[in-house]
C-alpha atoms as a PDB file:
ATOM      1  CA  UNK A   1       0.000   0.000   0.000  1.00  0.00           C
ATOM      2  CA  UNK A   2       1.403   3.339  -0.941  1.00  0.00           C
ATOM      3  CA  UNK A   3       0.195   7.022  -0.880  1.00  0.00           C
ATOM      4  CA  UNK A   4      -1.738   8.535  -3.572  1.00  0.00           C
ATOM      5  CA  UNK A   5       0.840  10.246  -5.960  1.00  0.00           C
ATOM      6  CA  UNK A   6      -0.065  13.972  -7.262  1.00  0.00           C
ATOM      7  CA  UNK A   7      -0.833  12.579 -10.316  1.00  0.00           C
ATOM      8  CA  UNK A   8      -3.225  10.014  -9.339  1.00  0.00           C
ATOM      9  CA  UNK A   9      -4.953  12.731  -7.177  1.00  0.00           C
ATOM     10  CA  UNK A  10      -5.444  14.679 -10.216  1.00  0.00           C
ATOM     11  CA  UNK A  11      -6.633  12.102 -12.481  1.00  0.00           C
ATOM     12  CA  UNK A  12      -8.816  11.489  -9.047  1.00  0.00           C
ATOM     13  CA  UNK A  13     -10.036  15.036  -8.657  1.00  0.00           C
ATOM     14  CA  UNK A  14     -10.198  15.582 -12.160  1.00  0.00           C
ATOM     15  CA  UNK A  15     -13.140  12.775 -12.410  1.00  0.00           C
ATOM     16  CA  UNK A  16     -16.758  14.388 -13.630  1.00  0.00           C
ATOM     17  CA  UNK A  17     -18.083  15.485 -10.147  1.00  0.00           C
ATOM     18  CA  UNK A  18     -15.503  14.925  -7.785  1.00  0.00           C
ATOM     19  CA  UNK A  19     -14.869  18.534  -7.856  1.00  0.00           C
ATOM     20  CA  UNK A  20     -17.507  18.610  -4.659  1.00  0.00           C
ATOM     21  CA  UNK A  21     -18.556  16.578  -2.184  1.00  0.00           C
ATOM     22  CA  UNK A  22     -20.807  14.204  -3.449  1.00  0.00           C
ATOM     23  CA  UNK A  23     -23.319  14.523  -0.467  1.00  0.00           C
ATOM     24  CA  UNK A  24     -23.533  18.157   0.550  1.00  0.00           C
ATOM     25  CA  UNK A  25     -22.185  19.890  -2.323  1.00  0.00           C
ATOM     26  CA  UNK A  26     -19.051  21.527  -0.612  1.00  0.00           C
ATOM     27  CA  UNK A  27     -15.628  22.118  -2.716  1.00  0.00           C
ATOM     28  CA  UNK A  28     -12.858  20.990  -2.713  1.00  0.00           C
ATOM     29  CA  UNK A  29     -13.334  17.764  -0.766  1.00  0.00           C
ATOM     30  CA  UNK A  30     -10.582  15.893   0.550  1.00  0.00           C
ATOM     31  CA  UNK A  31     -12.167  12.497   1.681  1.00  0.00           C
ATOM     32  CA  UNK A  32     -13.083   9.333  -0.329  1.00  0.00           C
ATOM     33  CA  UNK A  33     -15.400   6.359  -0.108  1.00  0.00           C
ATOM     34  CA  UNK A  34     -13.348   3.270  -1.947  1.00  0.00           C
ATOM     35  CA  UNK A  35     -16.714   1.477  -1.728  1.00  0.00           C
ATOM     36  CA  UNK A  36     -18.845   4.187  -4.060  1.00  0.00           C
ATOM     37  CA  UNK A  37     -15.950   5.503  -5.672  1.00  0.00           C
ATOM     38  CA  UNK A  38     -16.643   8.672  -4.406  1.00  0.00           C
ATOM     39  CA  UNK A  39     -15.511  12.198  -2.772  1.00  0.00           C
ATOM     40  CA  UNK A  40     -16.955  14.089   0.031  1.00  0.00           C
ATOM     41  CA  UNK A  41     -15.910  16.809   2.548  1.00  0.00           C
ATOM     42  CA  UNK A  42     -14.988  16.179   6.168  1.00  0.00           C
ATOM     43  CA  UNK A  43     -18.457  16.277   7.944  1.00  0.00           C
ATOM     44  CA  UNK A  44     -19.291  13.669   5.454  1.00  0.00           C
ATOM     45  CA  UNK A  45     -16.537  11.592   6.085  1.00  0.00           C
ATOM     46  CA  UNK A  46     -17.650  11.158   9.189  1.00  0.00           C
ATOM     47  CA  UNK A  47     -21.233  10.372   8.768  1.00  0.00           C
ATOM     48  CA  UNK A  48     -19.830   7.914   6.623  1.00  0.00           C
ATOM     49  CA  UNK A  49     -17.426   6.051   8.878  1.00  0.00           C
ATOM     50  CA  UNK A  50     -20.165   5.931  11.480  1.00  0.00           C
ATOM     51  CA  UNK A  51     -22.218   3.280   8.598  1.00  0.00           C
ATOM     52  CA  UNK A  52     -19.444   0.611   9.007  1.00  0.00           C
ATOM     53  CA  UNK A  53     -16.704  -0.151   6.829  1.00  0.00           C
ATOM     54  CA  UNK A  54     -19.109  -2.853   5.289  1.00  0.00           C
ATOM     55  CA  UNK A  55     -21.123  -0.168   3.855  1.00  0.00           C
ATOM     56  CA  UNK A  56     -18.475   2.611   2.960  1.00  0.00           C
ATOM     57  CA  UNK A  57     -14.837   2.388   3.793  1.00  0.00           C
ATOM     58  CA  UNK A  58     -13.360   5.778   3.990  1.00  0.00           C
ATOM     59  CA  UNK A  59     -10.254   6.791   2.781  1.00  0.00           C
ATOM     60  CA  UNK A  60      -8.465  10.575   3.095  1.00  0.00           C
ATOM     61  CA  UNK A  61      -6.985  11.083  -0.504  1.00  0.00           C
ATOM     62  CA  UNK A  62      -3.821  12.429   0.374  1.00  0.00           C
ATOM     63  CA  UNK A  63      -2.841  11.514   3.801  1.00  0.00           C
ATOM     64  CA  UNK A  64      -3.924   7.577   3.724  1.00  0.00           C
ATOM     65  CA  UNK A  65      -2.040   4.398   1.901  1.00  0.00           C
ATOM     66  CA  UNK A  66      -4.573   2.903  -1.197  1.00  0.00           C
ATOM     67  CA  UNK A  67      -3.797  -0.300  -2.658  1.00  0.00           C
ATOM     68  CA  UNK A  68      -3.879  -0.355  -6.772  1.00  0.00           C
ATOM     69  CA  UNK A  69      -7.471  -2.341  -6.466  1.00  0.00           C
ATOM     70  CA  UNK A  70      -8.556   0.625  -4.529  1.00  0.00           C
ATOM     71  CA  UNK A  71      -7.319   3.265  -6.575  1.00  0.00           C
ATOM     72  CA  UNK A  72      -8.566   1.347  -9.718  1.00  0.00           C
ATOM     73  CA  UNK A  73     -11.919   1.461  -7.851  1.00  0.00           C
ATOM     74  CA  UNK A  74     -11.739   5.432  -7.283  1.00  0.00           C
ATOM     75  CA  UNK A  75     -10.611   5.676 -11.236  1.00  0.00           C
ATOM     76  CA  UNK A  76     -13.629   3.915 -12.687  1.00  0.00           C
ATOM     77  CA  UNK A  77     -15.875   5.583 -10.350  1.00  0.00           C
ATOM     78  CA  UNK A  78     -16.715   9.120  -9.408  1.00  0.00           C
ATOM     79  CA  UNK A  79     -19.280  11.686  -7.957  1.00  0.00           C
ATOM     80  CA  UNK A  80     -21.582  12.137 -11.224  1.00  0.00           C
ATOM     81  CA  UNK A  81     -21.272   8.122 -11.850  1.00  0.00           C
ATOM     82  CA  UNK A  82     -22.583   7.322  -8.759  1.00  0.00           C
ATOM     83  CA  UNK A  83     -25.124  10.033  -8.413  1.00  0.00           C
ATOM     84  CA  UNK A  84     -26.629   9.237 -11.683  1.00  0.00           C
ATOM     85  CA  UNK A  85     -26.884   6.019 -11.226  1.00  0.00           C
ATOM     86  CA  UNK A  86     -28.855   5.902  -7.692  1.00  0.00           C
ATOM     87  CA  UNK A  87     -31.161   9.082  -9.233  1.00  0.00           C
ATOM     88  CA  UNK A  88     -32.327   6.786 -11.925  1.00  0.00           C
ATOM     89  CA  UNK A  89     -33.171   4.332  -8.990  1.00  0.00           C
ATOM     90  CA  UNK A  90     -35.318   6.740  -7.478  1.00  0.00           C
ATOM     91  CA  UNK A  91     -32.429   7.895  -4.651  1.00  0.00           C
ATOM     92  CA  UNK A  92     -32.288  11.379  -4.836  1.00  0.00           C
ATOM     93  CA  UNK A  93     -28.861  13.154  -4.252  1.00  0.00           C
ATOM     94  CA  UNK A  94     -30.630  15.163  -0.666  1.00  0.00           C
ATOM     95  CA  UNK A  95     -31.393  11.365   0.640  1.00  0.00           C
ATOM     96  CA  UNK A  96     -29.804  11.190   4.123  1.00  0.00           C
ATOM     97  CA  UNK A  97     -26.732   9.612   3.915  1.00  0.00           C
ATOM     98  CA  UNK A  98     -27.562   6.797   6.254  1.00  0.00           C
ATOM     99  CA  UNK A  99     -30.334   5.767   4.099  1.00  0.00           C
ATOM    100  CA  UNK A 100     -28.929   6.748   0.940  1.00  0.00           C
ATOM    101  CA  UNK A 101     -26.008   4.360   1.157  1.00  0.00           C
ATOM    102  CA  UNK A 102     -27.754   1.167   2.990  1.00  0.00           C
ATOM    103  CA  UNK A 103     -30.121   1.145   0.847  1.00  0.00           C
ATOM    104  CA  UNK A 104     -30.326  -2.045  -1.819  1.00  0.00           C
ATOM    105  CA  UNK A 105     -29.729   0.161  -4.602  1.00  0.00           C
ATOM    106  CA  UNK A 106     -26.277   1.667  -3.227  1.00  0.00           C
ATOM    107  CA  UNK A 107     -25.307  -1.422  -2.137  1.00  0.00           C
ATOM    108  CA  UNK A 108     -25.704  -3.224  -5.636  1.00  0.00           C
ATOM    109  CA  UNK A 109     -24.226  -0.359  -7.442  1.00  0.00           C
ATOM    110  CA  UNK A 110     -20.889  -0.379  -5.139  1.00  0.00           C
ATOM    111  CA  UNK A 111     -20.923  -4.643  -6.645  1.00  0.00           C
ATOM    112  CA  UNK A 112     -20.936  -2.840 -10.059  1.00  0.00           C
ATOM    113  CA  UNK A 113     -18.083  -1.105  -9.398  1.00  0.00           C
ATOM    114  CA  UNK A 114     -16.024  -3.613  -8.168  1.00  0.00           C
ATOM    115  CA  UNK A 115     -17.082  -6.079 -11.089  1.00  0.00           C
ATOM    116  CA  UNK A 116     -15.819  -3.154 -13.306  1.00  0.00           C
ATOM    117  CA  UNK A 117     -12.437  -2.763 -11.371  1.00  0.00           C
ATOM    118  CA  UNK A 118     -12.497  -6.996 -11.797  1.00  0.00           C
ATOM    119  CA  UNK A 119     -13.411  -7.631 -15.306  1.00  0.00           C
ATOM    120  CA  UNK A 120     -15.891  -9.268 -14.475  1.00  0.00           C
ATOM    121  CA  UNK A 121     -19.934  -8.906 -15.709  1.00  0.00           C
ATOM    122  CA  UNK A 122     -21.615  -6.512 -14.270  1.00  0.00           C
ATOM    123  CA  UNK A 123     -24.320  -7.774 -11.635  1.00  0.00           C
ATOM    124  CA  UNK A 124     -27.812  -7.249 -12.053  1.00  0.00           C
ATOM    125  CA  UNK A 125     -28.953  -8.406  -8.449  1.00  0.00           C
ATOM    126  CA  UNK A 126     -27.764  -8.395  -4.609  1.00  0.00           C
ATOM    127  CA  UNK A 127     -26.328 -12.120  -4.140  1.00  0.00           C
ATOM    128  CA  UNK A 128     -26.762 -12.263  -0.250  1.00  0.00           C
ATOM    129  CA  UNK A 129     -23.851 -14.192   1.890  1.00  0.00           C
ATOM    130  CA  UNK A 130     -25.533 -16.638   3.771  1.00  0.00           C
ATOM    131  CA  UNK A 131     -23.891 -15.614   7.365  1.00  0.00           C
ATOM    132  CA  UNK A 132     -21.557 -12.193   8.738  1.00  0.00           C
ATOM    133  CA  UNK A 133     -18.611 -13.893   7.880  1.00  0.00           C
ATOM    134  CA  UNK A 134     -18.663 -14.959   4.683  1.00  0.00           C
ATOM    135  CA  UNK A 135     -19.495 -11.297   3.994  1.00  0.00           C
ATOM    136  CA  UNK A 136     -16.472 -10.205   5.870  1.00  0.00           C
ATOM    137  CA  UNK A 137     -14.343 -12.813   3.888  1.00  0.00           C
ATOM    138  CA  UNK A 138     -15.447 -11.134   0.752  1.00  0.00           C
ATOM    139  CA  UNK A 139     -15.004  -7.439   1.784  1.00  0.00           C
ATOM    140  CA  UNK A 140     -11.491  -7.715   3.196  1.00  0.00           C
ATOM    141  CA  UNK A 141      -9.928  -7.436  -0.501  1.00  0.00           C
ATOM    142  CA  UNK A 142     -10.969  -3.885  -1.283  1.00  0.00           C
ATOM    143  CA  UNK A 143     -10.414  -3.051   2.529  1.00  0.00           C
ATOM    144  CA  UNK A 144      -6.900  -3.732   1.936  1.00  0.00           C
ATOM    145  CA  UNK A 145      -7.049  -7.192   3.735  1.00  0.00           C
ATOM    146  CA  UNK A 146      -7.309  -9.723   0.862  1.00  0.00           C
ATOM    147  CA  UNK A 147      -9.681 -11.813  -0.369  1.00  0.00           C
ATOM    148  CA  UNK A 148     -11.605 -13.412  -3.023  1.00  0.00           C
ATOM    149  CA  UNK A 149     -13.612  -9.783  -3.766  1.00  0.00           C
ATOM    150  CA  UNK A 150     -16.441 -11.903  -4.644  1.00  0.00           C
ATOM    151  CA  UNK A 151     -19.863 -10.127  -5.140  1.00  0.00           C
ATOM    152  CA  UNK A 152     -21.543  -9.086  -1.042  1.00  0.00           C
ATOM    153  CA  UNK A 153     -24.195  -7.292  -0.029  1.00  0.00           C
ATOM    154  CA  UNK A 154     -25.009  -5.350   3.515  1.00  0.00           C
ATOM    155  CA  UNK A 155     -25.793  -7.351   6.275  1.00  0.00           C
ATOM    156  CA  UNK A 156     -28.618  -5.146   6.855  1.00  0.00           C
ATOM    157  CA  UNK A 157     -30.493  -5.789   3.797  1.00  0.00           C
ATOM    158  CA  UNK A 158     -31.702  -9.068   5.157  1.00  0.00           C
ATOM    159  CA  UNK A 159     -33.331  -7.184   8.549  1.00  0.00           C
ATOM    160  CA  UNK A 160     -36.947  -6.747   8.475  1.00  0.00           C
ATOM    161  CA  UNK A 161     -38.663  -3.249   9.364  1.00  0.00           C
ATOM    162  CA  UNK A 162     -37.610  -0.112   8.756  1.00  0.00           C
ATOM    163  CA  UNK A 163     -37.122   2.031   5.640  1.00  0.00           C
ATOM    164  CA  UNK A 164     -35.816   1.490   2.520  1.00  0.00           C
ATOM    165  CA  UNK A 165     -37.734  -2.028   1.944  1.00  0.00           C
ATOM    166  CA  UNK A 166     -36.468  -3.200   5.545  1.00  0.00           C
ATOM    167  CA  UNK A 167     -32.752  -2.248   5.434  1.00  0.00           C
ATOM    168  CA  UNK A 168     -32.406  -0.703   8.579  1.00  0.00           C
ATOM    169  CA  UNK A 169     -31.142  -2.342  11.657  1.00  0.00           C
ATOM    170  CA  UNK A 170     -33.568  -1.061  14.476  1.00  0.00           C
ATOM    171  CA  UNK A 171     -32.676  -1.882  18.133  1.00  0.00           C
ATOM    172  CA  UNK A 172     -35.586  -1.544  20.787  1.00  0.00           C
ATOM    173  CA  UNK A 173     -33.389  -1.823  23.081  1.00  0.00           C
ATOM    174  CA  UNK A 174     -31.130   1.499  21.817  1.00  0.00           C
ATOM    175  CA  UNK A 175     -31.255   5.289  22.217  1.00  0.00           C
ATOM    176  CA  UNK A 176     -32.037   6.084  18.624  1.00  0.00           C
ATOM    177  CA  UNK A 177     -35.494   6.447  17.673  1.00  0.00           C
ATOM    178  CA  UNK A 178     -37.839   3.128  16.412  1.00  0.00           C
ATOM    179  CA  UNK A 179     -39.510   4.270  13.028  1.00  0.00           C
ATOM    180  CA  UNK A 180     -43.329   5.565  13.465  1.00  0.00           C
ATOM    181  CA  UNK A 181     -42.540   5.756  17.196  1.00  0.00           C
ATOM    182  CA  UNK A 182     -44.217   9.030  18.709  1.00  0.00           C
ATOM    183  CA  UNK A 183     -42.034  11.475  20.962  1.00  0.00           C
ATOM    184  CA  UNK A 184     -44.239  10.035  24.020  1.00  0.00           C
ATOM    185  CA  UNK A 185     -43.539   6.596  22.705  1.00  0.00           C
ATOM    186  CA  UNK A 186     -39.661   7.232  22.742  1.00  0.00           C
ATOM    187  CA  UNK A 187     -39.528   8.521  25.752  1.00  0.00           C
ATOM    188  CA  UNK A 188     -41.861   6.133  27.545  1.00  0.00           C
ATOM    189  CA  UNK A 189     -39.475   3.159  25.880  1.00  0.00           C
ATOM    190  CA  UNK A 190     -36.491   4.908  26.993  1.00  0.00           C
ATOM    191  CA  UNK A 191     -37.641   5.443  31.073  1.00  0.00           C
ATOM    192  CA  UNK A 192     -38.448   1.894  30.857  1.00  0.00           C
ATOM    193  CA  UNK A 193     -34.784   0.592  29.685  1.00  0.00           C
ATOM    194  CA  UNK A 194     -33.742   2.894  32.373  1.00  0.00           C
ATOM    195  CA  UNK A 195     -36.074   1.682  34.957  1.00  0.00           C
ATOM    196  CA  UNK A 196     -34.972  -1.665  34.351  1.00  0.00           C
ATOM    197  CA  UNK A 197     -31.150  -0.939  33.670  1.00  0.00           C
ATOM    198  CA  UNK A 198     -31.638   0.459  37.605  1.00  0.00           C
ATOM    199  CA  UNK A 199     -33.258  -2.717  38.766  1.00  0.00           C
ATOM    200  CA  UNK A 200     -30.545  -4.916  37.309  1.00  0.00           C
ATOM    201  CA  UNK A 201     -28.097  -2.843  39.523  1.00  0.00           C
ATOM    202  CA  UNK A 202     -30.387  -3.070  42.573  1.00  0.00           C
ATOM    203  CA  UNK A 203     -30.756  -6.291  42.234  1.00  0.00           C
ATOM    204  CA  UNK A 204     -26.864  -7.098  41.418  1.00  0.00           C
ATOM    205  CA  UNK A 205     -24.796  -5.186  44.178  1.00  0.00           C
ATOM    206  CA  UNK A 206     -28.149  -5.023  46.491  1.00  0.00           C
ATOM    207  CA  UNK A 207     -30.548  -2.151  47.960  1.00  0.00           C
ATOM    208  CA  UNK A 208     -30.814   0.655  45.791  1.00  0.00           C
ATOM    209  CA  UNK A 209     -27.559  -0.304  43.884  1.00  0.00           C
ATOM    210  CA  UNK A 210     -25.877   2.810  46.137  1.00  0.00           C
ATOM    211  CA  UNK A 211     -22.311   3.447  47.601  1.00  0.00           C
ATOM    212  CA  UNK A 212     -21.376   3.702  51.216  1.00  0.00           C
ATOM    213  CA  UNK A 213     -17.978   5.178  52.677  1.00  0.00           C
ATOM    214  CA  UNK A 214     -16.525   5.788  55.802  1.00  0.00           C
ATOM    215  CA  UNK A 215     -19.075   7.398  58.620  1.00  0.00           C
ATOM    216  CA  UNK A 216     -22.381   6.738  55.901  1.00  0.00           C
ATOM    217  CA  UNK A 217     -24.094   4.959  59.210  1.00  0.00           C
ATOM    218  CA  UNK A 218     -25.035   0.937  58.591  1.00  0.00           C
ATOM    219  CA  UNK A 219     -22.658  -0.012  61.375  1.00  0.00           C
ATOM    220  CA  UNK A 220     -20.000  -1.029  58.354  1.00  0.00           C
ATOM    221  CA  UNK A 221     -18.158   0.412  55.328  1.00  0.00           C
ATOM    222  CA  UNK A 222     -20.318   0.444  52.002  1.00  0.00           C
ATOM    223  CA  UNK A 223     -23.076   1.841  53.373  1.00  0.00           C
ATOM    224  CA  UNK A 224     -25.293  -0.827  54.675  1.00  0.00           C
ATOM    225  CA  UNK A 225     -26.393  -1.548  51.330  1.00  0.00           C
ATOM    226  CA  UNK A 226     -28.454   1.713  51.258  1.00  0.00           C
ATOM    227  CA  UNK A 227     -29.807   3.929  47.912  1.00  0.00           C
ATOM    228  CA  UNK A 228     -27.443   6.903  49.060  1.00  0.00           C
ATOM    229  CA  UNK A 229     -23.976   6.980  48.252  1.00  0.00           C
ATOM    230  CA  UNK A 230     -22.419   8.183  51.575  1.00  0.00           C
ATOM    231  CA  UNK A 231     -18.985   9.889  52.427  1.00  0.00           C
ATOM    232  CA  UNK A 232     -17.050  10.621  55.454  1.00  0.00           C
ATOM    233  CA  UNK A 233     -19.292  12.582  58.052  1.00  0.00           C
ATOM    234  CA  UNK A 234     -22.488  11.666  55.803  1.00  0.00           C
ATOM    235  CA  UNK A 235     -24.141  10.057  59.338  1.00  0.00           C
ATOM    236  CA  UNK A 236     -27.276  12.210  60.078  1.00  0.00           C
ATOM    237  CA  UNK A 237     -25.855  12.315  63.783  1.00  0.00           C
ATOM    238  CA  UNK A 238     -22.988  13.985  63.249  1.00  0.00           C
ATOM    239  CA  UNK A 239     -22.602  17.877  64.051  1.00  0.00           C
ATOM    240  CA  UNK A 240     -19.860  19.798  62.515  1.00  0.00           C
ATOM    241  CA  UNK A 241     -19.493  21.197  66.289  1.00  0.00           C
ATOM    242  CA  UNK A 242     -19.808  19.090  68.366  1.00  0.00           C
ATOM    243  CA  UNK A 243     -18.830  16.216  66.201  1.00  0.00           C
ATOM    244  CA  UNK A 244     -20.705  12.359  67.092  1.00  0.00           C
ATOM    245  CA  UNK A 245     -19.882  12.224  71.271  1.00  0.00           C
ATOM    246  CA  UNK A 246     -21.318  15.779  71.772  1.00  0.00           C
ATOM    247  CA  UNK A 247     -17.742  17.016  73.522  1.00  0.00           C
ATOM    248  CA  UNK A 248     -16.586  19.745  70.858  1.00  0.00           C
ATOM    249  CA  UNK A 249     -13.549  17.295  69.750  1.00  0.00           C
ATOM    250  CA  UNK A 250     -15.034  16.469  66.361  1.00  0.00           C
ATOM    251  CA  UNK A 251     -15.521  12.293  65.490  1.00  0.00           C
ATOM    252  CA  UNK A 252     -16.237   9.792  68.284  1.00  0.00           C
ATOM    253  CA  UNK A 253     -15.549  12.795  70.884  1.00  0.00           C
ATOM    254  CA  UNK A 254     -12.821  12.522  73.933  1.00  0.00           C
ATOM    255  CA  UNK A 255     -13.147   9.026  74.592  1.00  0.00           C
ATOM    256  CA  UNK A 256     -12.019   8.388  70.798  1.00  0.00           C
ATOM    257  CA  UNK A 257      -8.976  10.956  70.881  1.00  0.00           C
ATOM    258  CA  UNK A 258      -7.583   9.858  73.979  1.00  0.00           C
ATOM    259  CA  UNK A 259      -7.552   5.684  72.706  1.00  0.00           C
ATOM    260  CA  UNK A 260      -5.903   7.162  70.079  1.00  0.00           C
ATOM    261  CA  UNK A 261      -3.607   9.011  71.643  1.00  0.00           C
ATOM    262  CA  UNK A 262      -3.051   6.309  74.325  1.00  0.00           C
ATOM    263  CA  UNK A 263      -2.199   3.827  70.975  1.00  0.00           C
ATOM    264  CA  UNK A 264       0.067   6.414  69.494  1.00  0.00           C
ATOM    265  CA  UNK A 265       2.101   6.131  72.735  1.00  0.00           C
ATOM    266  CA  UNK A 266       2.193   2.566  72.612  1.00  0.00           C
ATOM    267  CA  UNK A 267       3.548   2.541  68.974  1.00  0.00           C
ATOM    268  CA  UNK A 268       6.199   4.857  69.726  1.00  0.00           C
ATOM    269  CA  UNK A 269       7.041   2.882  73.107  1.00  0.00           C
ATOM    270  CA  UNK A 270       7.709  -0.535  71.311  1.00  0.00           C
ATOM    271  CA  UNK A 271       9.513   1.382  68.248  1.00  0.00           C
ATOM    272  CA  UNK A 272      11.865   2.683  71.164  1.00  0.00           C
ATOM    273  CA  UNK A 273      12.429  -0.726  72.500  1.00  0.00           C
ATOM    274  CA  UNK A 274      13.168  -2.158  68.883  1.00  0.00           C
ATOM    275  CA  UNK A 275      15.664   0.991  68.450  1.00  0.00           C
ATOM    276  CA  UNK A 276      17.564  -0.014  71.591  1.00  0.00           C
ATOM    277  CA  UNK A 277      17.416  -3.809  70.894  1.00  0.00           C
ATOM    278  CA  UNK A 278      18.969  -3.004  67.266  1.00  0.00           C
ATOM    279  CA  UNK A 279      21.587  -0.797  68.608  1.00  0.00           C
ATOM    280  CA  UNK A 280      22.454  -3.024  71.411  1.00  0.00           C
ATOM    281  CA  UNK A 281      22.915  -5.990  67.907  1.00  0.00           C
ATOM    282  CA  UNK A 282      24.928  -3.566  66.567  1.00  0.00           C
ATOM    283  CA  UNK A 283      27.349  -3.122  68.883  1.00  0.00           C
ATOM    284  CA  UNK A 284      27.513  -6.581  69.047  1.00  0.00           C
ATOM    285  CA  UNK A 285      28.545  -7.589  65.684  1.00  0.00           C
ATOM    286  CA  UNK A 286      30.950  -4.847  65.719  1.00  0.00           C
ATOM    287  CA  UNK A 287      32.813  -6.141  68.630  1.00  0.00           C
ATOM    288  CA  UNK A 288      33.599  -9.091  66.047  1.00  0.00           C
ATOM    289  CA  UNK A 289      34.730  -7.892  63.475  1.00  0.00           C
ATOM    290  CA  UNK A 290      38.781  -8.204  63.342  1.00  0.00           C
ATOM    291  CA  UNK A 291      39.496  -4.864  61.618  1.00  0.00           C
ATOM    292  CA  UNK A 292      40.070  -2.104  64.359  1.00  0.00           C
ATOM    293  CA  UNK A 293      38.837   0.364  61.569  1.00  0.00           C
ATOM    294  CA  UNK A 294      36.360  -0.912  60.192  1.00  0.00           C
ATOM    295  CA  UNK A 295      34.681  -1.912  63.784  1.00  0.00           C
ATOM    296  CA  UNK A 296      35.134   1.884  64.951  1.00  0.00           C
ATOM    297  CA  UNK A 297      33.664   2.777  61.827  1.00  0.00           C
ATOM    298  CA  UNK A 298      30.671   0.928  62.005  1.00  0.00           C
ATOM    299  CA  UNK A 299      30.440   1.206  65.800  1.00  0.00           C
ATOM    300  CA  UNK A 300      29.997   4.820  65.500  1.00  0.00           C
ATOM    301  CA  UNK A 301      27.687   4.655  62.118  1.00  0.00           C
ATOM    302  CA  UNK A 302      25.155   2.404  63.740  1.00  0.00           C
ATOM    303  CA  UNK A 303      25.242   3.940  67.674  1.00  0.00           C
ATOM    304  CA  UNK A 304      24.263   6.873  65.617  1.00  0.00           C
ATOM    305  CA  UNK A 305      21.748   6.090  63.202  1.00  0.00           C
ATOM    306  CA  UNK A 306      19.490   4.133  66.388  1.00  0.00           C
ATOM    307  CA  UNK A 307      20.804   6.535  68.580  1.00  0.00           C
ATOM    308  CA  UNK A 308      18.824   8.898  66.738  1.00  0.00           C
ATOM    309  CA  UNK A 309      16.081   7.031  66.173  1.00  0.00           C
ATOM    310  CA  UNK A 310      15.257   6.056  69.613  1.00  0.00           C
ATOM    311  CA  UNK A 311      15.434   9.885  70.283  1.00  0.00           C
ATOM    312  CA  UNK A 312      13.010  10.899  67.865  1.00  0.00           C
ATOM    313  CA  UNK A 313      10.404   7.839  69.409  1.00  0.00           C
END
């Protein structure tokens, strides 16, 4: 796969139409569809991208690597090929984009073109794969992937419902609007998936599906398995001024800050004794060692380090 050279993206831009983008009319576009052998700006490019690469893979003409099958594709095709060609099918060029390019008649022009680029005769029908991935097998080529490039058609051509003659792929269970639905029909469908979507949680991590933290009351972190999320000091009881005990020392009152003090005391009591015990080891394994040096040396070093250290507990 290479890059586009200027002269291919001449003879590209050159092609009848592709002077604008084929969906919204701007100039100047910059953005191609290898499926449609088309151009388009790069709001369009978008929209397309969103449809799948099964229904338009998009290309950017000058900063992207084609293969030659793709830019064979993009030289037999163009803006004014295309657009004639779905007109005379009854899709007009202000069709939205979605349904312009799922539609059956897209879909069996973009097997045209790639019989064209082929050699091969031109198709006169859709020739459904039977499952996803045989249609994936035969899409790869002109993806850049490989493959047999054999004839496909969009998976959502075989859905039922919808527009187009039942292309669209409608999900009840989805944010985007069901066709014919009313507003008060969307939004009653939508406070029902989230009604339920909040049941599944309730009934998953239990209660109202809430979070607890430290001090949310339930006698235990995570909040008791209540339908508040709580946070330190979130316990009704508690008063910023008086704090839980009512003495004006803030949480759990006097009796909580003197146990804590009274453990603090006892931590630094035993760190003292371990200080003393490793100095006292010290001192001992310096009195072996033969060198006179060496054991002043690390006499001194160690007396001071625990030295210190007992100090400070």
């Amino acid at each position: 796969m290479v890059q586009m050279t200027p002269g291919d993206q001449a003879m590209v831009k050159a092609i009848p139409g592709n002077d604008k983008c084929c969906d919204c009319g701007m100039k100047n576009p910059q953005w191609a569809s290898v499926s449609f052998g088309t151009v388009f700006c790069l709001d369009c490019s978008g929209v397309h991208r969103s449809l799948g690469v099964h229904i338009s893979f998009v290309r950017s003409i000058a900063m992207d690597s084609w293969t030659p099958q793709q830019l064979t594709l993009m030289k037999l095709g163009g803006n004014q090929k295309c657009q004639s060609y779905l007109s005379s099918k009854g899709i007009l060029p202000s069709t939205p984009i979605k349904q312009k390019y799922e539609s059956d008649v897209a879909q069996l022009y973009k097997e045209i073109l790639k019989a064209r680029a082929e050699g091969r005769p031109e198709p006169t029908c859709l020739s459904p794969p039977k499952n996803r991935s045989a249609y994936v097998s035969n899409n790869n080529k002109f993806n850049g992937s490989g493959g047999s490039g054999r004839p496909m058609a969009s998976i959502s051509s075989h859905s039922n419902g919808g527009s187009n003659g039942g292309n669209k792929v409608e999900d009840p269970n989805g944010m985007e609007r069901l066709t014919g639905e009313s507003d008060e029909q969307y939004v009653a469908r939508q406070t029902r998936l989230r009604d339920e979507a909040k049941a599944r949680m309730a009934a998953k991590f239990g209660g109202g599906g809430g979070m607890g933290g430290v001090g949310s009351g339930g006698g235990m972190m995570g909040g008791g398995g209540g339908s508040r999320m709580g946070g330190i000091g979130s316990d009704p009881n508690y008063n910023p001024n008086t704090g839980y005990g009512g003495m004006g020392m803030g949480v759990g009152g006097g009796d909580l800050t003197t146990s804590v003090m009274s453990g603090l005391g006892s931590a630094f009591g035993a760190l003292s004794t371990v200080a003393t015990t490793v100095a006292s080891t010290a001192t001992t394994v310096a009195a072996t060692v033969q060198d006179e040096g060496t054991r002043r040396e690390f006499a001194s070093t160690a007396s001071s380090f625990w030295g210190g250290l007992s100090s400070g507990a």
